[in-house]
C-alpha atoms as a PDB file:
ATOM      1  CA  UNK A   1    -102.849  -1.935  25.946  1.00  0.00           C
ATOM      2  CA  UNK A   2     -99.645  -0.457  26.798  1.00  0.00           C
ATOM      3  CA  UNK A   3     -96.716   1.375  24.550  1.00  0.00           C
ATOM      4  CA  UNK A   4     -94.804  -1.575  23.629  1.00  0.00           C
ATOM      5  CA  UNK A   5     -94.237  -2.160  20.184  1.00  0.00           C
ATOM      6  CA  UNK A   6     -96.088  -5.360  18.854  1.00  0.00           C
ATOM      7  CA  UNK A   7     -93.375  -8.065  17.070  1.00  0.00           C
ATOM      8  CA  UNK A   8     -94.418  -7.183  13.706  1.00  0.00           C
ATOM      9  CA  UNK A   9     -93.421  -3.339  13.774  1.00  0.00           C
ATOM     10  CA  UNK A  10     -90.008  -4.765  15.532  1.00  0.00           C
ATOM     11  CA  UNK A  11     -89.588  -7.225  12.474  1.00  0.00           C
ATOM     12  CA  UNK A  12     -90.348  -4.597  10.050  1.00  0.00           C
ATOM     13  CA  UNK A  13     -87.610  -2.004  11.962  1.00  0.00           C
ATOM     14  CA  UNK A  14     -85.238  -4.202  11.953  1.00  0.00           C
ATOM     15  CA  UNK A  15     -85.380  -5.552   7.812  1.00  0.00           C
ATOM     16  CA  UNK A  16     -85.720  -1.840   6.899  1.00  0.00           C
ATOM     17  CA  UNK A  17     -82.609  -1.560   9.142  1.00  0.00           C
ATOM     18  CA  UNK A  18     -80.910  -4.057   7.364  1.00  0.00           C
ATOM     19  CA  UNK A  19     -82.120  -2.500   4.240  1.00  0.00           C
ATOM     20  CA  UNK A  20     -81.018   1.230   4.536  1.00  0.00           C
ATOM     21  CA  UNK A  21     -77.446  -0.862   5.866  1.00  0.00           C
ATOM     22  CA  UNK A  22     -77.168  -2.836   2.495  1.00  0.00           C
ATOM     23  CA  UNK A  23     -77.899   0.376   0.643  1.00  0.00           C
ATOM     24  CA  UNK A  24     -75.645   2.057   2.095  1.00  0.00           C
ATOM     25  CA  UNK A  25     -72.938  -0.402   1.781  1.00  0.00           C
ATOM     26  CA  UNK A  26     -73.728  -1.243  -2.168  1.00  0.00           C
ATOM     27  CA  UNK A  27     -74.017   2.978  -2.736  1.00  0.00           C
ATOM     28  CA  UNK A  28     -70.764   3.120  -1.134  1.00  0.00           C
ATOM     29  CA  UNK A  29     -68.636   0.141  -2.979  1.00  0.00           C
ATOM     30  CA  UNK A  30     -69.846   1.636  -6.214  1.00  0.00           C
ATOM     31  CA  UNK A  31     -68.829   5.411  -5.434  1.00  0.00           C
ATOM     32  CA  UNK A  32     -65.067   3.873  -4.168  1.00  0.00           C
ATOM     33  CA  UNK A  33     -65.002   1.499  -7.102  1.00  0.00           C
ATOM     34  CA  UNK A  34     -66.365   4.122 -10.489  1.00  0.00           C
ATOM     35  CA  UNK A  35     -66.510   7.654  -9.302  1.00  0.00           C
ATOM     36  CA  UNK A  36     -64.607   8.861  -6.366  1.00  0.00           C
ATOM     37  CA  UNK A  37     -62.031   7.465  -3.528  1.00  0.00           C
ATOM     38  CA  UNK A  38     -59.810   8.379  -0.518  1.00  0.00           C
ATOM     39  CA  UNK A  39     -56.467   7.173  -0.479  1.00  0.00           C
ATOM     40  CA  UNK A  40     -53.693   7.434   1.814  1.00  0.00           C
ATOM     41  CA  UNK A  41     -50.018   8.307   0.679  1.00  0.00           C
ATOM     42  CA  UNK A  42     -47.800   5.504   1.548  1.00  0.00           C
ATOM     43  CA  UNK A  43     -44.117   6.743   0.062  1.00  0.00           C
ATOM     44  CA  UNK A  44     -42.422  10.182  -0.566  1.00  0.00           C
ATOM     45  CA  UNK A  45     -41.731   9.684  -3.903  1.00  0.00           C
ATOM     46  CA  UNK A  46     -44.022  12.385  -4.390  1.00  0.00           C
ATOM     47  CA  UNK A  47     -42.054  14.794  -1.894  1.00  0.00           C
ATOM     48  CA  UNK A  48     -42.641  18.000  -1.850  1.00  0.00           C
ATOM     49  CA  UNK A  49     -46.152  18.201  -3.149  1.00  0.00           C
ATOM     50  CA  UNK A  50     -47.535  14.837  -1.437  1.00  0.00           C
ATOM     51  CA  UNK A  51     -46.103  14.387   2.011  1.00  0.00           C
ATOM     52  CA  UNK A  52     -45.987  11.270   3.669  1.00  0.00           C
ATOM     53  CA  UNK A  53     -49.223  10.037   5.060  1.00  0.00           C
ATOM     54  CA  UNK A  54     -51.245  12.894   3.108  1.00  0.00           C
ATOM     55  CA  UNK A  55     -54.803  11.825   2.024  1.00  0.00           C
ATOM     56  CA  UNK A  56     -56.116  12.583  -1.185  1.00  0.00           C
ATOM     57  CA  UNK A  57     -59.320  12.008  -3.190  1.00  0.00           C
ATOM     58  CA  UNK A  58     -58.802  10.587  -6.680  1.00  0.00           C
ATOM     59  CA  UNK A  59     -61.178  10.755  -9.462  1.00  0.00           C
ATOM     60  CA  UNK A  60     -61.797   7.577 -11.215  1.00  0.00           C
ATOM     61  CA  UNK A  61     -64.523   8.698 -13.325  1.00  0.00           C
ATOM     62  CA  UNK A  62     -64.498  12.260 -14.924  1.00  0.00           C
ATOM     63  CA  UNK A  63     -60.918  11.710 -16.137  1.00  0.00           C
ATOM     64  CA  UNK A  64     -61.941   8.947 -18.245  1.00  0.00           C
ATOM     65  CA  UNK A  65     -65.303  10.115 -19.414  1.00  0.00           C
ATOM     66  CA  UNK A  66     -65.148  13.673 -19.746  1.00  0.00           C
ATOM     67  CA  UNK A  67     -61.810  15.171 -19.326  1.00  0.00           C
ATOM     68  CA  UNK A  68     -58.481  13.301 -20.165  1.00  0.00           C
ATOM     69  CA  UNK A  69     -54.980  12.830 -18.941  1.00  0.00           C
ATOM     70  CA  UNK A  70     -53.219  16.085 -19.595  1.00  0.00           C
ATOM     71  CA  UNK A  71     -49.161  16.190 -18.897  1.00  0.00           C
ATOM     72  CA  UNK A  72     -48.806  17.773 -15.309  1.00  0.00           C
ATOM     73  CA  UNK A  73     -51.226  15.323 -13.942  1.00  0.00           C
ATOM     74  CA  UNK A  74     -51.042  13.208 -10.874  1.00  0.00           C
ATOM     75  CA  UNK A  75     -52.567   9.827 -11.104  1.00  0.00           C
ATOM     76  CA  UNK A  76     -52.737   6.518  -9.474  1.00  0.00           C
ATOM     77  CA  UNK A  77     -52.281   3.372 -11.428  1.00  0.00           C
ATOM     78  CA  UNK A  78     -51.586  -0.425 -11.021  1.00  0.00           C
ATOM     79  CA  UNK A  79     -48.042  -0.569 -11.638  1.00  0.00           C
ATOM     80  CA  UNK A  80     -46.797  -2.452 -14.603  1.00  0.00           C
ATOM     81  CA  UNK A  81     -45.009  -6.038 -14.199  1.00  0.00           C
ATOM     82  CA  UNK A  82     -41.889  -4.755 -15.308  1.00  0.00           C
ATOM     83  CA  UNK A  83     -42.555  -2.239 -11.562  1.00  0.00           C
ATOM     84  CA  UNK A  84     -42.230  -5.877  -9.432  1.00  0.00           C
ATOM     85  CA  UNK A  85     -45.221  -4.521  -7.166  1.00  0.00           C
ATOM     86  CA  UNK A  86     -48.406  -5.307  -6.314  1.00  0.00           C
ATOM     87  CA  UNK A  87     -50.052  -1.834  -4.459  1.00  0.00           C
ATOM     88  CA  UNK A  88     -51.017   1.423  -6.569  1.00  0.00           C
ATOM     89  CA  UNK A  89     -48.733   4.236  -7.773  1.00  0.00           C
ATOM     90  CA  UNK A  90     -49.241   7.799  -7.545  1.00  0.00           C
ATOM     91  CA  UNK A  91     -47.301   9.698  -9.993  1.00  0.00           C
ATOM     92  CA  UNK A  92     -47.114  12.879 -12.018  1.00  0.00           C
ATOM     93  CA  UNK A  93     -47.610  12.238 -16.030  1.00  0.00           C
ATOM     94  CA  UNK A  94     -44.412  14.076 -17.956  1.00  0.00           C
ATOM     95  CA  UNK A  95     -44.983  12.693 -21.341  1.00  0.00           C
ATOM     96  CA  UNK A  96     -48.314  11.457 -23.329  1.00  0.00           C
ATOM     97  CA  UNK A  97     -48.286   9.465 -26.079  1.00  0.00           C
ATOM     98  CA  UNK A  98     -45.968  10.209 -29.006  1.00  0.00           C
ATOM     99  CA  UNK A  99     -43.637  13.152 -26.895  1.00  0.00           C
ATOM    100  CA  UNK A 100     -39.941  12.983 -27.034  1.00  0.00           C
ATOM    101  CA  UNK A 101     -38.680  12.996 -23.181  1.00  0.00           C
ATOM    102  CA  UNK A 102     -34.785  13.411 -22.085  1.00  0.00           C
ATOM    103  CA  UNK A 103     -33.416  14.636 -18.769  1.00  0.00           C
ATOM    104  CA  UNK A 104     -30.125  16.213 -19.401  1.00  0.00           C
ATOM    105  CA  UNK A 105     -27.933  18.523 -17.121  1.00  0.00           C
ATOM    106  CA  UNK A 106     -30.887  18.138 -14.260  1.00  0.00           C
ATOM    107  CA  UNK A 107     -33.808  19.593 -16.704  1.00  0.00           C
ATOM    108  CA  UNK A 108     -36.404  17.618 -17.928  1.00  0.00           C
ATOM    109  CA  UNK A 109     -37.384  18.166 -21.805  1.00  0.00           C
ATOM    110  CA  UNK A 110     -40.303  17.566 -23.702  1.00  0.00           C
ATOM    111  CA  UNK A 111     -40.285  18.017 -27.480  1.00  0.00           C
ATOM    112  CA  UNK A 112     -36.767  19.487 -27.071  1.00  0.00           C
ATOM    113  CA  UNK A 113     -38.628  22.445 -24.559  1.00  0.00           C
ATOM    114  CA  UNK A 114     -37.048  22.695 -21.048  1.00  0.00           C
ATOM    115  CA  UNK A 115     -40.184  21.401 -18.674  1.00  0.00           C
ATOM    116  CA  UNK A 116     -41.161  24.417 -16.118  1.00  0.00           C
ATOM    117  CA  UNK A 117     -40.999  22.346 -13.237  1.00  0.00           C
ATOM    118  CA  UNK A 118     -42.099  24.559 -10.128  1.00  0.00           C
ATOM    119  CA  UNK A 119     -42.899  21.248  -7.630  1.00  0.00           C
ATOM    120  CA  UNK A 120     -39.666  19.859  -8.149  1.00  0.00           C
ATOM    121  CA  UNK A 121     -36.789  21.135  -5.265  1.00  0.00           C
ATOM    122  CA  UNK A 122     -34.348  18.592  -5.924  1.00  0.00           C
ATOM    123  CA  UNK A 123     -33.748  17.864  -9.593  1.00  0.00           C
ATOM    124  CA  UNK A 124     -32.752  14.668 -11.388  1.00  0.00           C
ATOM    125  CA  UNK A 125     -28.889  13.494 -10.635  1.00  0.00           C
ATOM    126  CA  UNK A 126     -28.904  11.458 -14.017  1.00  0.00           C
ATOM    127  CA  UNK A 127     -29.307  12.122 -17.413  1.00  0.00           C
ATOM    128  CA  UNK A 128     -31.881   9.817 -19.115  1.00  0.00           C
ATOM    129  CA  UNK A 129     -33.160   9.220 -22.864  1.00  0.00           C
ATOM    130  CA  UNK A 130     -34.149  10.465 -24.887  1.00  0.00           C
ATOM    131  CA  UNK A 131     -37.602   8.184 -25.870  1.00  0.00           C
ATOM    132  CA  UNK A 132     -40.712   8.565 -27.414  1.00  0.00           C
ATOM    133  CA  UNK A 133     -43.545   7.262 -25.248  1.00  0.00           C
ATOM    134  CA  UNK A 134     -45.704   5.411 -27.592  1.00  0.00           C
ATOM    135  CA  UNK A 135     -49.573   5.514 -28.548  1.00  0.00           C
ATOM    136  CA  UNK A 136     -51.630   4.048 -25.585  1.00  0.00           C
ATOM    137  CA  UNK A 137     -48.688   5.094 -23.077  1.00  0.00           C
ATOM    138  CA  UNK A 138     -47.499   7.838 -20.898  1.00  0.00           C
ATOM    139  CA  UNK A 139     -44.526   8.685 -18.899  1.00  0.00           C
ATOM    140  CA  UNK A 140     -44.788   9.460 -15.133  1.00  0.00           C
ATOM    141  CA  UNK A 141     -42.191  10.790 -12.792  1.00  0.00           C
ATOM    142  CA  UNK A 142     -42.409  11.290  -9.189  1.00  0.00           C
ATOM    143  CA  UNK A 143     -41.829  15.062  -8.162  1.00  0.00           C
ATOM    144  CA  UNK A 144     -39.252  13.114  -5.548  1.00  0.00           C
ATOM    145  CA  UNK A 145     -36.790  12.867  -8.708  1.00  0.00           C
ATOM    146  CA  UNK A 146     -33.895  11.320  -6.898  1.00  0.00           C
ATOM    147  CA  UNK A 147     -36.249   8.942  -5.102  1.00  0.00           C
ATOM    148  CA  UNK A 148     -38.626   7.635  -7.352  1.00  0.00           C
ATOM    149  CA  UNK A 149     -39.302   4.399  -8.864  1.00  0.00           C
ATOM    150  CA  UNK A 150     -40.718   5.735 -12.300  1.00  0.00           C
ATOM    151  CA  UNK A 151     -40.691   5.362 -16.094  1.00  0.00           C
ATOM    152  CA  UNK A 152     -37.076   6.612 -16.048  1.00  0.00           C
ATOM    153  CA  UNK A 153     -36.531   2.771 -14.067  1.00  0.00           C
ATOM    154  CA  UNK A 154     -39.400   0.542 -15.141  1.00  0.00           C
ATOM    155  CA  UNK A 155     -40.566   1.799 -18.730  1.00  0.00           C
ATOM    156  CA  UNK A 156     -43.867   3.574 -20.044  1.00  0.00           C
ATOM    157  CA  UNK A 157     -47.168   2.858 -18.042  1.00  0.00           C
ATOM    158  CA  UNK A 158     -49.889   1.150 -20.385  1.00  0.00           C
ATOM    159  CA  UNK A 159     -52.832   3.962 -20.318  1.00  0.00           C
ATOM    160  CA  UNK A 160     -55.069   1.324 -19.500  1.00  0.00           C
ATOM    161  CA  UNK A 161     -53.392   0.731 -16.231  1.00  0.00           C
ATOM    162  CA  UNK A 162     -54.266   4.504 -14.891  1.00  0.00           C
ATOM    163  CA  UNK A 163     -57.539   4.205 -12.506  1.00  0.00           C
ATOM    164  CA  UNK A 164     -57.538   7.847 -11.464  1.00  0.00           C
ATOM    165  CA  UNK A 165     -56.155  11.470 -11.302  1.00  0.00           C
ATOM    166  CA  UNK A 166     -55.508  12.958  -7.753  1.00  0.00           C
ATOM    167  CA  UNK A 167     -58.051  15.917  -7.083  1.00  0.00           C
ATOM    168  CA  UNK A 168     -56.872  17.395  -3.796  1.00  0.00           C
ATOM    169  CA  UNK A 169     -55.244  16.687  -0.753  1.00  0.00           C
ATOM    170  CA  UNK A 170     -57.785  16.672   2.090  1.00  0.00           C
ATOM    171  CA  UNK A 171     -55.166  15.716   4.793  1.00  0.00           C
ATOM    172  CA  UNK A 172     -53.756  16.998   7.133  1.00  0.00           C
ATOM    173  CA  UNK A 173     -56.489  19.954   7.689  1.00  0.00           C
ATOM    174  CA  UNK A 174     -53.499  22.381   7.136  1.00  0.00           C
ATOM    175  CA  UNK A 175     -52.402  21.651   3.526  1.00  0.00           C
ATOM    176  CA  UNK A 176     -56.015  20.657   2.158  1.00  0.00           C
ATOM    177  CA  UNK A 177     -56.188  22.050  -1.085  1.00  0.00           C
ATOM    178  CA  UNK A 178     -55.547  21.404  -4.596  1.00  0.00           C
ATOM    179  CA  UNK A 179     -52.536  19.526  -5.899  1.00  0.00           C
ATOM    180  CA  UNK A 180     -49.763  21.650  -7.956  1.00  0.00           C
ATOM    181  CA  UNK A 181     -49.997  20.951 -11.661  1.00  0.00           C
END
């Protein structure tokens, strides 16, 4: 008898093949869906601390289990209707649930305290508010003040809505790192 393999063993191969595939394949779909997932920056309404085309990982699982949304966060979320858009938002949260927000003379306050702002370069043109964000809401800004589509234009963002917070950028190789709270 020679080396070849006998039809059985090649049967076997290939449903074990098959079998590590669909594995792989479920293990992934779960991790994107419930714990972890790249995404790719599509707008610069998040200029300067997102670029353009940056790639970040967001968490979708620690934030809602074991930490929480803290103000300073930046966290992707299905827009509300009131947004007219379909794709995900990334966003930094300004206000939780019961603060007092107002943008006057290009500061941002919260509870009447001027916001230390250190990722914004180009502060807001417009005066806005003041509101309270109410219980099972938050505000979000993008750090691109003067070019963001945001709470200031289409209201609070439901808390339920949020599906992540941004970890780090991992893209391009030369700005991988953290993201500024």
């Amino acid at each position: 008898m020679g080396d070849s393999e006998s039809p059985k063993s090649s049967a076997r191969f290939l449903i074990e093949l098959i079998e590590i595939v669909l594995i792989a394949f479920a293990l992934s779909w779960v991790l994107r869906t419930y714990v972890i997932e790249a995404r790719k920056i599509p707008t610069g309404s998040m200029l300067p601390t997102i670029q353009l085309d940056d790639r970040v990982i967001v968490d979708k699982f620690f934030f809602k289990h074991v930490d929480h949304i803290s103000s300073g966060d930046i966290i992707v979320f299905h827009p509300p209707p009131s947004a007219h858009a379909t794709e995900d938002f990334i966003k930094r949260v300004v206000g939780l649930p019961g603060d007092t927000l107002e943008i006057r003379n290009h500061t941002t306050y919260v509870n009447g305290q001027p916001l230390y702002e250190p990722y914004v370069t180009d502060k807001s043109k417009n005066d806005f508010g003041p509101v309270v964000v109410p219980t099972g809401s938050v505000f979000v800004m993008g750090d691109n003040r003067n070019n963001s589509d945001d709470s200031r234009v289409w209201g609070f963002l439901p808390i339920e809505n949020i599906t992540g917070r941004s970890l780090f950028r991992y893209w391009p190789l030369d700005h991988i790192g953290a993201l500024a709270r």
